[in-house]
Protein backbone atom coordinates (compact mmCIF):
# COMPACT_ATOMS: atom_id res chain seq x y z
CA UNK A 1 0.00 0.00 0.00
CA UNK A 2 1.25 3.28 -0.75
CA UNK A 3 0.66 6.41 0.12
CA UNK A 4 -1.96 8.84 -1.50
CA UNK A 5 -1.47 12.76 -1.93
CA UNK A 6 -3.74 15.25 -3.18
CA UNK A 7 -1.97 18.55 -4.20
CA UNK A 8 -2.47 22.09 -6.33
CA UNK A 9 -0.51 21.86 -9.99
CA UNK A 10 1.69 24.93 -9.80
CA UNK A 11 4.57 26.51 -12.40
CA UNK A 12 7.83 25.71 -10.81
CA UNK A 13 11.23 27.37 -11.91
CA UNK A 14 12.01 25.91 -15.09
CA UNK A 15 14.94 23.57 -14.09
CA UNK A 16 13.30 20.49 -14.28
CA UNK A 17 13.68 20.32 -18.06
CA UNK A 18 16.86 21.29 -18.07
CA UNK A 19 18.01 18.49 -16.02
CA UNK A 20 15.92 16.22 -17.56
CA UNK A 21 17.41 16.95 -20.54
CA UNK A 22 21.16 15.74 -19.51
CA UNK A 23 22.09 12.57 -21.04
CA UNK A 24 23.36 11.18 -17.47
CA UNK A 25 19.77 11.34 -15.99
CA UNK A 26 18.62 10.09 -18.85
CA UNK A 27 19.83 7.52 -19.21
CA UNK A 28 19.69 6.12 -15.58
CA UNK A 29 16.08 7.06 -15.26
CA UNK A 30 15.57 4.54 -18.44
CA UNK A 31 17.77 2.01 -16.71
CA UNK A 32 16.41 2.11 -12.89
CA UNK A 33 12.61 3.22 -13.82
CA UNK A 34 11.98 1.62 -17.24
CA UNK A 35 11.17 5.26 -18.98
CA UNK A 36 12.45 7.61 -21.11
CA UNK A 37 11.06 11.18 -19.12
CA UNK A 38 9.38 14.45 -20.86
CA UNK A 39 11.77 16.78 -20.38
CA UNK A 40 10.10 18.76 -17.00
CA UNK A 41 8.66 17.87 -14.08
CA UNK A 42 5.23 18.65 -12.57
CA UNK A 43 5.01 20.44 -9.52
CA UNK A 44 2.68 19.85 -6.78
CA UNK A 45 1.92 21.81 -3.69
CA UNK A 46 0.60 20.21 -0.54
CA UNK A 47 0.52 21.65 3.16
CA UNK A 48 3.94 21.47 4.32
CA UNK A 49 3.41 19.62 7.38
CA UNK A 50 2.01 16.75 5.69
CA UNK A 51 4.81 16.80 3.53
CA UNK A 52 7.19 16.45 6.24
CA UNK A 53 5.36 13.40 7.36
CA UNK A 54 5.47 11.77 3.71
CA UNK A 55 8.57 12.62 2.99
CA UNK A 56 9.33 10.84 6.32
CA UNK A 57 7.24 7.99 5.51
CA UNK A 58 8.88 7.50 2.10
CA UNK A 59 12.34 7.15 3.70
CA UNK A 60 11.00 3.25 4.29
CA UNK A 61 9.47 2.90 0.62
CA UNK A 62 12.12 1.13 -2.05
CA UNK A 63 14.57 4.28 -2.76
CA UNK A 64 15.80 4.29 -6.50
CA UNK A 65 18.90 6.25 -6.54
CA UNK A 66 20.33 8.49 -9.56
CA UNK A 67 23.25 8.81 -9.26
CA UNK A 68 25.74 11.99 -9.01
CA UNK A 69 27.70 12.63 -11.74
CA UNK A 70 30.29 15.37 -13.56
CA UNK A 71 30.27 16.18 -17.41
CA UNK A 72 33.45 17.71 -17.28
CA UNK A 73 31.75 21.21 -16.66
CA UNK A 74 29.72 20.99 -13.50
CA UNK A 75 29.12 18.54 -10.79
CA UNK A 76 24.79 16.77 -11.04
CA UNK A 77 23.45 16.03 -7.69
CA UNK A 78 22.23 12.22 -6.81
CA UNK A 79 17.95 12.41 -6.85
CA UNK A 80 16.00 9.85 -4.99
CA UNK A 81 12.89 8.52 -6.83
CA UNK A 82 9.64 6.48 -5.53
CA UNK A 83 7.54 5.02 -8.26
CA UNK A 84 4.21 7.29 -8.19
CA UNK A 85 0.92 6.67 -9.83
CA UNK A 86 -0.56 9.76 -11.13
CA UNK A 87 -4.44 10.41 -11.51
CA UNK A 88 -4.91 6.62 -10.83
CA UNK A 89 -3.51 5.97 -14.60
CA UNK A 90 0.16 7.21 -15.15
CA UNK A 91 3.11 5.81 -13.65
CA UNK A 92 5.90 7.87 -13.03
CA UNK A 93 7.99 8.88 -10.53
CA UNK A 94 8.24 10.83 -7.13
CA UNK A 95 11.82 12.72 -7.34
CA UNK A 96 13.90 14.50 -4.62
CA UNK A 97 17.35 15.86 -5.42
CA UNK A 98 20.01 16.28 -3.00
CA UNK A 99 19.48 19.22 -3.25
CA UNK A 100 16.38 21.89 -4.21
CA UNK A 101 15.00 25.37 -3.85
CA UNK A 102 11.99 23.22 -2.93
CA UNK A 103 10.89 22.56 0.61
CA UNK A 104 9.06 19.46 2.20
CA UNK A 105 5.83 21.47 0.38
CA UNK A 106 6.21 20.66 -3.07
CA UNK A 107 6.21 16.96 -5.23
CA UNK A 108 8.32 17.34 -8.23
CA UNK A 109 7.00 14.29 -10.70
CA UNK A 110 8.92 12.96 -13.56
CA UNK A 111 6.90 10.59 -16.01
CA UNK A 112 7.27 9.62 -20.00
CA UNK A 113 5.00 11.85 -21.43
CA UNK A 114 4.28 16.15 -20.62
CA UNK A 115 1.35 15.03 -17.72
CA UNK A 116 0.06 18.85 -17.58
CA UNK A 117 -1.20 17.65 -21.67
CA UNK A 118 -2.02 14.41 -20.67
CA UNK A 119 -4.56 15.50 -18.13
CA UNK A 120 -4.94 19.02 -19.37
CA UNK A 121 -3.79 20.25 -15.70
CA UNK A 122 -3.20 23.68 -15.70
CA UNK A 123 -2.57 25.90 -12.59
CA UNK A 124 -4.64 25.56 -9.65
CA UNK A 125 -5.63 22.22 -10.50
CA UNK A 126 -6.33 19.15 -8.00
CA UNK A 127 -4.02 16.17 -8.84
CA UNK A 128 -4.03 12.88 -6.76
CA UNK A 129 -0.72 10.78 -6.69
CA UNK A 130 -0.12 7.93 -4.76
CA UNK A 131 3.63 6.92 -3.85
CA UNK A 132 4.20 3.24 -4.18
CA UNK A 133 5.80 1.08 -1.69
């Protein structure tokens, strides 16, 4: 059983397809989660408290590590990821980097196709995701 979180779609900072976009991540999201990702992630707000307690929670789900990594310019952070399964329909993924701008109040969600076209989310709207064990 996992765990089930309702949040607000929200515009994040722009980042997520950049990273998403680097070959390294790439590559070891196809390898560790089966998928190739959409370049972004969707962004999820949820009371902060309550994110505190999943992101405490998760700590005892099955962790799938990305790992750090340097292209010979600049130095990529390791990102934990918990298989997530968005709107009841969509697998994806759950990701944390080592490090964020983000807080314990915000889900960023990586999956294989742009999930904001795929449910025609814009901001404001109510998204359900469930974190699998």
């Amino acid at each position: 059983m996992g765990i089930i979180v309702k949040g607000t779609v929200f515009s994040g900072l722009g980042e997520g397809a950049y990273y998403l976009s680097q070959a390294n991540y790439v590559k070891q999201i196809q390898e560790k989660l089966g998928f190739i990702p959409y370049p972004g992630t969707l962004n999820i707000k949820i009371d902060k408290n309550t994110g505190i307690q999943i992101f405490n929670e998760i700590k005892k789900f099955k962790q799938i590590r990305l790992d750090p990594f340097f292209d010979g310019k600049r130095f990529y952070v390791g990102v934990s990821c918990y298989r997530a399964k968005i709107n009841g329909s969509m697998f994806g993924a759950v990701i944390r980097a080592d490090k964020t701008y983000y807080d314990e109040s915000v889900l960023e969600i990586i999956a294989p196709v742009y999930l904001r076209s795929y449910f025609n989310l814009k901001d404001g709207d109510q998204i359900i995701v469930e974190i699998l064990e």
